[in-house]
Structures are given as structure tokens and as C-alpha cells.
C-alpha atoms as a PDB file:
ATOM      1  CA  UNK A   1       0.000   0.000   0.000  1.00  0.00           C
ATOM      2  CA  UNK A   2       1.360   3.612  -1.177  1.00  0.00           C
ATOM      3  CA  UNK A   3       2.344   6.176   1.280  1.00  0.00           C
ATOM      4  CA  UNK A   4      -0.324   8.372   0.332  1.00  0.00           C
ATOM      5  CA  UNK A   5      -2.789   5.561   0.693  1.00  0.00           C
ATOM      6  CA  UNK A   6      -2.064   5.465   4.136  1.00  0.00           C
ATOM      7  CA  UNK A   7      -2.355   8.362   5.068  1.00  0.00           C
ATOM      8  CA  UNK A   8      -5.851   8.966   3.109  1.00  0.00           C
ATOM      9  CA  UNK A   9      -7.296   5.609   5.301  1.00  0.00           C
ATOM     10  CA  UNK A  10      -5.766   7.087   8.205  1.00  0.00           C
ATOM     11  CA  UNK A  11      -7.096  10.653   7.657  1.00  0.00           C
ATOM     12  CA  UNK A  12     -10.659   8.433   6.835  1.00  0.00           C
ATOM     13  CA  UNK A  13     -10.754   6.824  10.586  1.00  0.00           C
ATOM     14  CA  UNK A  14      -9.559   9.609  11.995  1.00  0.00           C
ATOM     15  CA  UNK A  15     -12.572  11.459  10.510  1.00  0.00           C
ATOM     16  CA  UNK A  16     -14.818   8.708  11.279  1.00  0.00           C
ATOM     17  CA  UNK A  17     -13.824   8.171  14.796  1.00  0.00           C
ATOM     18  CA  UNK A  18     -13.831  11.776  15.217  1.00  0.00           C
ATOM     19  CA  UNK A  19     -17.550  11.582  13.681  1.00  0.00           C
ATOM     20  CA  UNK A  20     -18.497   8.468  16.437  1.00  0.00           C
ATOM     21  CA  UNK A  21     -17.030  10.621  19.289  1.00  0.00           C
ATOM     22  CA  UNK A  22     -18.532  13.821  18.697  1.00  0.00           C
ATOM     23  CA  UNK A  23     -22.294  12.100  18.028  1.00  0.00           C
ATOM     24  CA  UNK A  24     -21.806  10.235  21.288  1.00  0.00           C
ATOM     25  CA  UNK A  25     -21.091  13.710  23.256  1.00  0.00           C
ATOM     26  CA  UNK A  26     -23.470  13.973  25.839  1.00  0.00           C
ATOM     27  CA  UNK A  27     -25.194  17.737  26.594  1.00  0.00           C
ATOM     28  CA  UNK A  28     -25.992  19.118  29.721  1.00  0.00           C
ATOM     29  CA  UNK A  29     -29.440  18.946  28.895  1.00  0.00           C
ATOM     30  CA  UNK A  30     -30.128  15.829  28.176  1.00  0.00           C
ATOM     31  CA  UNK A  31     -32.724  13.752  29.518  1.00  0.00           C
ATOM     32  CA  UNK A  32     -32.794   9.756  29.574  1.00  0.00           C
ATOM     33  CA  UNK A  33     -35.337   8.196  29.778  1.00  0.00           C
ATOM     34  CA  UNK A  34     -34.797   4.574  30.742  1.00  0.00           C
ATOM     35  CA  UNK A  35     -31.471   2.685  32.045  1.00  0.00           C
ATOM     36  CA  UNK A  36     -28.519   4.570  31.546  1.00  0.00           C
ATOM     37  CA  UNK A  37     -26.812   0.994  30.665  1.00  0.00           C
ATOM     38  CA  UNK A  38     -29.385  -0.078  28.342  1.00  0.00           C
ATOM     39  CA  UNK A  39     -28.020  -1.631  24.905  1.00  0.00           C
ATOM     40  CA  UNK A  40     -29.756   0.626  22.275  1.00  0.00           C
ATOM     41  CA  UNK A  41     -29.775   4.558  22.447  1.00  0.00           C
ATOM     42  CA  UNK A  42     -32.612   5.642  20.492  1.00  0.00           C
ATOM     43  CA  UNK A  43     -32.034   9.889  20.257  1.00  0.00           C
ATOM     44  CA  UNK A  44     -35.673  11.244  18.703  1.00  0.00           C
ATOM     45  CA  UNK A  45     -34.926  15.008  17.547  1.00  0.00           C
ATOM     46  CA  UNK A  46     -38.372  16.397  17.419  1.00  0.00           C
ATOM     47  CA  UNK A  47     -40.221  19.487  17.581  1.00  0.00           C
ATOM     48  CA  UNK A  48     -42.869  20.858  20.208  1.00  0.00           C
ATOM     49  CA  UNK A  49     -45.079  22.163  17.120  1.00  0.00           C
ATOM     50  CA  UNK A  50     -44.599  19.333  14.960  1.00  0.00           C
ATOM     51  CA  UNK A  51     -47.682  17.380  14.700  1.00  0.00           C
ATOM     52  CA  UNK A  52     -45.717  14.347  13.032  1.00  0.00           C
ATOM     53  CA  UNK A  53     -43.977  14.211  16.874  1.00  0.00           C
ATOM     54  CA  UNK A  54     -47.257  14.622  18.077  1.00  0.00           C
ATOM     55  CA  UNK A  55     -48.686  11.490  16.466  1.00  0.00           C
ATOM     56  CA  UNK A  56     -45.426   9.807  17.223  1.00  0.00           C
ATOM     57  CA  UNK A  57     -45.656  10.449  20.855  1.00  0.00           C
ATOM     58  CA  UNK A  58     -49.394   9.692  21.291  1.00  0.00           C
ATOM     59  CA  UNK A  59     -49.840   6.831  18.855  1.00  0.00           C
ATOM     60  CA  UNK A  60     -46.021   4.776  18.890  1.00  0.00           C
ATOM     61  CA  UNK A  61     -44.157   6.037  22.112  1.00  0.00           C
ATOM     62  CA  UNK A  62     -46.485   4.221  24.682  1.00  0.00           C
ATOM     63  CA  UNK A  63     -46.089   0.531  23.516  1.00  0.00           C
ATOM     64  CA  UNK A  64     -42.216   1.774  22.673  1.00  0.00           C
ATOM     65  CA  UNK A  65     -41.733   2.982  26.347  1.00  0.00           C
ATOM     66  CA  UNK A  66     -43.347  -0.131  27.260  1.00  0.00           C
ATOM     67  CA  UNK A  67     -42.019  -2.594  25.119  1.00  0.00           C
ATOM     68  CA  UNK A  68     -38.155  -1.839  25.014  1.00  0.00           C
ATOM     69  CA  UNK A  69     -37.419   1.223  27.409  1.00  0.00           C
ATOM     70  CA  UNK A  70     -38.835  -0.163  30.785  1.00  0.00           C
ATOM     71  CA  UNK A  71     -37.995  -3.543  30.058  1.00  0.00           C
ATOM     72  CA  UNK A  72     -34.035  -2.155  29.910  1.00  0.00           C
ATOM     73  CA  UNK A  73     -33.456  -3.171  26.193  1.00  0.00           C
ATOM     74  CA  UNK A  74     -33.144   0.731  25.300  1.00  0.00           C
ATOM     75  CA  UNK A  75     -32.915   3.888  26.341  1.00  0.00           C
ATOM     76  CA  UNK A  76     -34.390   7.369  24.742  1.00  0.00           C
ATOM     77  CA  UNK A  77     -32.661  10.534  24.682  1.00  0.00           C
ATOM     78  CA  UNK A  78     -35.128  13.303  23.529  1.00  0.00           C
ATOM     79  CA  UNK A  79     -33.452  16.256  22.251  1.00  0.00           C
ATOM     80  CA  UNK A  80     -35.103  19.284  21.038  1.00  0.00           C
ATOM     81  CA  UNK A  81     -34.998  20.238  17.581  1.00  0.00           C
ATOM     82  CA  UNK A  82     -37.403  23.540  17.688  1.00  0.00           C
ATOM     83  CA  UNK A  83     -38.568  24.451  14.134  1.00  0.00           C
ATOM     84  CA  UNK A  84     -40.388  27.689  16.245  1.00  0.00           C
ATOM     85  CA  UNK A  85     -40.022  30.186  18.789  1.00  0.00           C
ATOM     86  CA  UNK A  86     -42.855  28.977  20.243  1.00  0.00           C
ATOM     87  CA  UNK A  87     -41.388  25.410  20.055  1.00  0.00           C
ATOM     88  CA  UNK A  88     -38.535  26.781  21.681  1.00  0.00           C
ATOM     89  CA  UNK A  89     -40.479  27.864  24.495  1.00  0.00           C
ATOM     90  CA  UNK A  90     -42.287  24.789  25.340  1.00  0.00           C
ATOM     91  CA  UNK A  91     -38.476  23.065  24.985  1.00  0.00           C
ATOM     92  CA  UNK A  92     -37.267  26.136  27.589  1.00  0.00           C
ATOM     93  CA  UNK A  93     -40.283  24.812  30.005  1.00  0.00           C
ATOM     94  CA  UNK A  94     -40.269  21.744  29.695  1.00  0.00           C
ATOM     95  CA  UNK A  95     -36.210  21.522  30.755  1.00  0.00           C
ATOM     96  CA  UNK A  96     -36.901  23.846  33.643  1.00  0.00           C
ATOM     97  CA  UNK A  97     -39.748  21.636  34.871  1.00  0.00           C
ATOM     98  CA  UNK A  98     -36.614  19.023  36.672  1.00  0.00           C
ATOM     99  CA  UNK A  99     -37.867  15.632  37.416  1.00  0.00           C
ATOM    100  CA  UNK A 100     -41.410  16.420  35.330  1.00  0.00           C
ATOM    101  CA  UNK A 101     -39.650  17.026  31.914  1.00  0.00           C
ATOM    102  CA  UNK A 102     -41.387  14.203  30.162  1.00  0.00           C
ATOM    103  CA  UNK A 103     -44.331  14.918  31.765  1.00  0.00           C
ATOM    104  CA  UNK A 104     -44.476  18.298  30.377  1.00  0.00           C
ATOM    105  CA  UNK A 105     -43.106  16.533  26.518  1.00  0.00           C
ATOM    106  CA  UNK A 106     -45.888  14.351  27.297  1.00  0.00           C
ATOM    107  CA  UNK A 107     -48.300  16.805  27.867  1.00  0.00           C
ATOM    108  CA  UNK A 108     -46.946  19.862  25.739  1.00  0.00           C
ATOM    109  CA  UNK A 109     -47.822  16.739  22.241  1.00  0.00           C
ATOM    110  CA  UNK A 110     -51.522  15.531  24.132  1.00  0.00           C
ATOM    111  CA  UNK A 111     -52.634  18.693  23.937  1.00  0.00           C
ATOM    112  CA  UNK A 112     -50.330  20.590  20.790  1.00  0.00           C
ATOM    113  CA  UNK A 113     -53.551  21.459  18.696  1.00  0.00           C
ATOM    114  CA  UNK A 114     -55.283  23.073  21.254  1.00  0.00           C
ATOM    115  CA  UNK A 115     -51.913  25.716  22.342  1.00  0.00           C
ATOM    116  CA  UNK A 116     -50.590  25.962  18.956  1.00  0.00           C
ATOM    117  CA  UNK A 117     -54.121  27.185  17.906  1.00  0.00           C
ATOM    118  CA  UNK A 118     -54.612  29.452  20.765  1.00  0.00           C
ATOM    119  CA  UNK A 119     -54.967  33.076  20.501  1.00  0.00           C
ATOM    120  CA  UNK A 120     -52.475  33.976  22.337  1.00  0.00           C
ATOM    121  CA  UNK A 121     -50.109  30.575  21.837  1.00  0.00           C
ATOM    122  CA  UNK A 122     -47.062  31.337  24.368  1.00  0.00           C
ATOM    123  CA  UNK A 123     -49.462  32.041  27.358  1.00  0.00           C
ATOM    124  CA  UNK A 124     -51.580  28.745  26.435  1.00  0.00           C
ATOM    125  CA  UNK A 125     -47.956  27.055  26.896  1.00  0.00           C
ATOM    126  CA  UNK A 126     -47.284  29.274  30.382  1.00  0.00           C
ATOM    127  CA  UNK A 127     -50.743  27.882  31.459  1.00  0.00           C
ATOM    128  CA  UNK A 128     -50.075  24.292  31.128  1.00  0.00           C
ATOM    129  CA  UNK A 129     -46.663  24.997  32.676  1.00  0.00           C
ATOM    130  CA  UNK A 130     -48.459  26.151  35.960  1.00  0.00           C
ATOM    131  CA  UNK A 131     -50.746  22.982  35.535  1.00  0.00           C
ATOM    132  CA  UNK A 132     -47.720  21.374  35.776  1.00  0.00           C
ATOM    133  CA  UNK A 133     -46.161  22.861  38.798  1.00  0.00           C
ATOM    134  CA  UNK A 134     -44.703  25.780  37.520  1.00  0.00           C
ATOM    135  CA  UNK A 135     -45.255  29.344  39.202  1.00  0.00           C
ATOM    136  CA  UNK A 136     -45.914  32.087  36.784  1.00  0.00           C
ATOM    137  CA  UNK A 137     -42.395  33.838  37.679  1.00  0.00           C
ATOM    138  CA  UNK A 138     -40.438  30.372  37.047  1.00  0.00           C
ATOM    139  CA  UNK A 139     -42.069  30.257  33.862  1.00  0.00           C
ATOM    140  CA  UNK A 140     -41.308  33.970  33.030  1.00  0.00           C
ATOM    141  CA  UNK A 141     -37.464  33.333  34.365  1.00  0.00           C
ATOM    142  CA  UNK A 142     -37.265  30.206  31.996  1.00  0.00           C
ATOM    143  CA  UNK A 143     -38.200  31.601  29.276  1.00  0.00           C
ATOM    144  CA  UNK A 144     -35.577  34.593  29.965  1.00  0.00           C
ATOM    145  CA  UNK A 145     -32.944  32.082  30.150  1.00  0.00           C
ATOM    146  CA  UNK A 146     -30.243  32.935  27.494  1.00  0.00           C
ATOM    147  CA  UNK A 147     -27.784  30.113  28.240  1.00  0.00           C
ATOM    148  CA  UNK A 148     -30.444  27.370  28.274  1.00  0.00           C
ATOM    149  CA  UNK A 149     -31.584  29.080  25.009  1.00  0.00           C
ATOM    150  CA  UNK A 150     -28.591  28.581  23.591  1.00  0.00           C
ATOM    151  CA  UNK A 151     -27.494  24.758  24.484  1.00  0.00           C
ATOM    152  CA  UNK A 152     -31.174  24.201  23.026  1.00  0.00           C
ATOM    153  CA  UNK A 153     -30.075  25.929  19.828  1.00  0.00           C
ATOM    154  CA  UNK A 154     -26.329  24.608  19.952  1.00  0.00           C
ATOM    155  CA  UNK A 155     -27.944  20.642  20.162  1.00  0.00           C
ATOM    156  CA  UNK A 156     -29.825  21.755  16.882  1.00  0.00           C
ATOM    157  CA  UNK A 157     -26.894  22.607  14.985  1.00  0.00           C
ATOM    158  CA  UNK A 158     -25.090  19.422  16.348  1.00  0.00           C
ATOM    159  CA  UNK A 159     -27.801  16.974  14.850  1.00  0.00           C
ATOM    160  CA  UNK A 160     -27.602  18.526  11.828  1.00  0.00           C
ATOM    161  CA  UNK A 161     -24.197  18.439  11.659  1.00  0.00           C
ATOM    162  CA  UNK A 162     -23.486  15.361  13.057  1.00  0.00           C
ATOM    163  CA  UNK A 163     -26.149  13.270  11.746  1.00  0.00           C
ATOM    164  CA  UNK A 164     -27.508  15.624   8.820  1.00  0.00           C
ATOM    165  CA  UNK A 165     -30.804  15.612  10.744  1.00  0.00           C
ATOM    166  CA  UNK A 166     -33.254  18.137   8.631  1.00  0.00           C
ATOM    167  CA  UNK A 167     -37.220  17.115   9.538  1.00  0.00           C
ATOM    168  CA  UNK A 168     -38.984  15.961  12.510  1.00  0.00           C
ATOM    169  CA  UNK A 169     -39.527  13.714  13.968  1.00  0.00           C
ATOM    170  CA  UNK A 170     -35.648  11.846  13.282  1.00  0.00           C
ATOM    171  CA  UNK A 171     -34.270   8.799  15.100  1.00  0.00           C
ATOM    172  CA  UNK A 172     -30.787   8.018  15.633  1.00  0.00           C
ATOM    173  CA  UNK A 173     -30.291   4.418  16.761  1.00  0.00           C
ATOM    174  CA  UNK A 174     -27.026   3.538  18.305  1.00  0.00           C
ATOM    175  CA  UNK A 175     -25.187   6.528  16.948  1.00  0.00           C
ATOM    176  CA  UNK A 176     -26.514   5.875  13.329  1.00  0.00           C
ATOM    177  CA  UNK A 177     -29.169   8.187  11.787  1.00  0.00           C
ATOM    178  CA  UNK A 178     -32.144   5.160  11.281  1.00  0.00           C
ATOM    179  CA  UNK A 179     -35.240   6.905  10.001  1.00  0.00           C
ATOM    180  CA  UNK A 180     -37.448  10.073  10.197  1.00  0.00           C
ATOM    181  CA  UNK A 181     -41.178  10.277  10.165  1.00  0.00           C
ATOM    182  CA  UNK A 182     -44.012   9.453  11.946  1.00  0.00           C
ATOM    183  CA  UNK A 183     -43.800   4.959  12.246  1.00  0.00           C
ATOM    184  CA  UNK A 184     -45.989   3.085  13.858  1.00  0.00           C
ATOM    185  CA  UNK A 185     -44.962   0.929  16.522  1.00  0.00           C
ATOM    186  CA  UNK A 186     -44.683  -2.417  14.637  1.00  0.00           C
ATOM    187  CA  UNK A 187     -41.512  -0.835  12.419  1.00  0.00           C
ATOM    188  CA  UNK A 188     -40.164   0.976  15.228  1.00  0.00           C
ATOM    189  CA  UNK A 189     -39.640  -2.349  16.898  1.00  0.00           C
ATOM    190  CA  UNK A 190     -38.716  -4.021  13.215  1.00  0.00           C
ATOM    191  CA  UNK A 191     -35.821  -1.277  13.286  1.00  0.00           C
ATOM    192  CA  UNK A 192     -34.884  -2.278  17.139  1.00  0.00           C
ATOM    193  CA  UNK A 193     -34.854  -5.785  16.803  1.00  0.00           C
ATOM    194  CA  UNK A 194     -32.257  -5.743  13.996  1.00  0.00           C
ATOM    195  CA  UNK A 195     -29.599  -3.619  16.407  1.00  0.00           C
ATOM    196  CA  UNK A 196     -26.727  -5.621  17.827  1.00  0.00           C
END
């Protein structure tokens, strides 16, 4: 093998373990839900006003959650890829909510068609948010906070970077991008099954 060979397969898994690292970076705002030791990270990028997420989380994430994340076999890390400001917001509130945060995901999809179509959207969102626990000032403080804003917006540009995510919702399975859309549960776990 030439020289310059080498070096170009070198430079190739250099780049590709470079590639493997940097996906596998975790963020300070990610939340897990399921074992931390499981054998298949699912990360879903989805958005807050994204009705395909939505359906995904209504329709496909119970028997999912049931079937493979509280059994142990894997693991979901949701991480916020906000088309909006307003999905933004609900992001913002949902990571300031602490131990509720997929409560409020839960909650912010179950009832997306009724807040998105509100008059007044953002307070619809600050409503459910004191539903959930959340004073009106916590809210208001949340939503003021720059550096959260940020990581939210930072993640973004890492998942399309990383994994050339561009719709919602997207599913990276074991550091590979797998699919995007709105599956039902029976390919979801068609997809799973085939992980080793």
C-alpha cells in the first residue's frame, strides 16, 4: 500500500472516529429516559409544534416505552430540535420543569392542537406549565434564560451536523441516523430488533 494511501485511510478513521465521538457527546441537557446501561440509544430530535412528533408520541411512544425502554433493552434521549419560537419555548419549560420534563413533553404533544391554535399561543404554553407545577415567575425566568436558550439551539446545529438531521420527527439508533417520520410501533420495533 502507497504512502499516500495510508495516510488517506488514516485521515478516513480519523474522521470517522472523530464523527463516532462527537455524536456520542453527551449535553448538559439531556434527559434519559430509561437505564442509563441499556443496549440501544434511540435519540428522537423532534419538535414541540410538529404534529408528526405529536402522532409519534401519542400513537407509537407508549407501547415503545413499554415494550423496550422499561424492560431495559433501550434507552431514549429526547433532544429538542425547535422548528419555532414557540417550540422553543415549550423546549425552555419543559427543561426547567426538573424531574417532570417528560411529563411536560408528554403533555406539551396531548394537547399541541389546542396551544398551537390558541390566541395567544405562548401564554396557552405558560398555562399548562403552571398545571404542571410551575409558578408564573419560574415560567417567566425560563423563558428569559439565554444560556439554556442557547445549548437548546447549539444541540440543533449538532444533529444537523453530526447526523444531517433536517425534519422531525428523526431517530438516531445507536449513533446511526435510522429513520425520520411518523412509524408506527410495529416498524419501530422491526428497526430495534435488527440492532446488535
Amino acid at each position: 500500500m502507497s504512502n499516500f494511501l495510508r495516510s488517506l485511510l488514516l485521515l478516513c478513521l480519523v474522521t470517522l472516529s472523530g464523527r463516532v465521538l462527537a455524536a456520542d457527546k453527551p449535553w448538559g441537557i439531556d434527559e434519559v429516559m430509561g437505564r442509563t446501561d441499556a443496549p440501544i440509544t434511540i435519540i428522537e430530535y423532534s419538535s414541540l409544534t410538529c404534529p408528526h412528533c405529536a402522532n409519534f408520541h401519542k400513537d407509537t411512544m407508549p407501547q415503545l416505552k413499554k415494550d423496550w425502554i422499561d424492560t431495559g433493552k433501550a434507552k431514549l434521549i429526547l433532544r429538542d430540535f425547535a422548528w419555532d419560537p414557540l417550540a422553543q419555548a415549550g423546549a425552555m419549560l419543559a427543561h426547567c420543569s426538573g424531574d417532570r420534563y417528560f411529563a411536560f413533553i408528554d403533555t406539551f404533544y396531548a394537547s399541541q392542537q389546542n396551544w398551537i391554535h390558541a390566541v395567544q399561543p405562548l401564554e396557552a404554553l405558560k398555562s399548562i406549565a403552571r398545571l404542571g407545577g410551575m409558578t408564573p415567575d419560574a415560567a417567566d425566568k425560563c423563558l428569559q434564560d439565554r444560556a439554556l436558550l442557547s445549548e437548546i439551539n447549539a444541540r440543533k446545529d449538532d444533529g444537523e451536523k453530526l447526523y444531517g438531521v433536517d425534519s422531525t420527527p428523526s431517530f438516531i439508533i445507536n449513533g446511526k441516523f435510522a429513520f425520520s417520520g411518523d412509524k408506527d410501533y410495529a416498524s419501530v420495533a422491526k428497526i430495534l430488533a435488527e440492532q446488535k
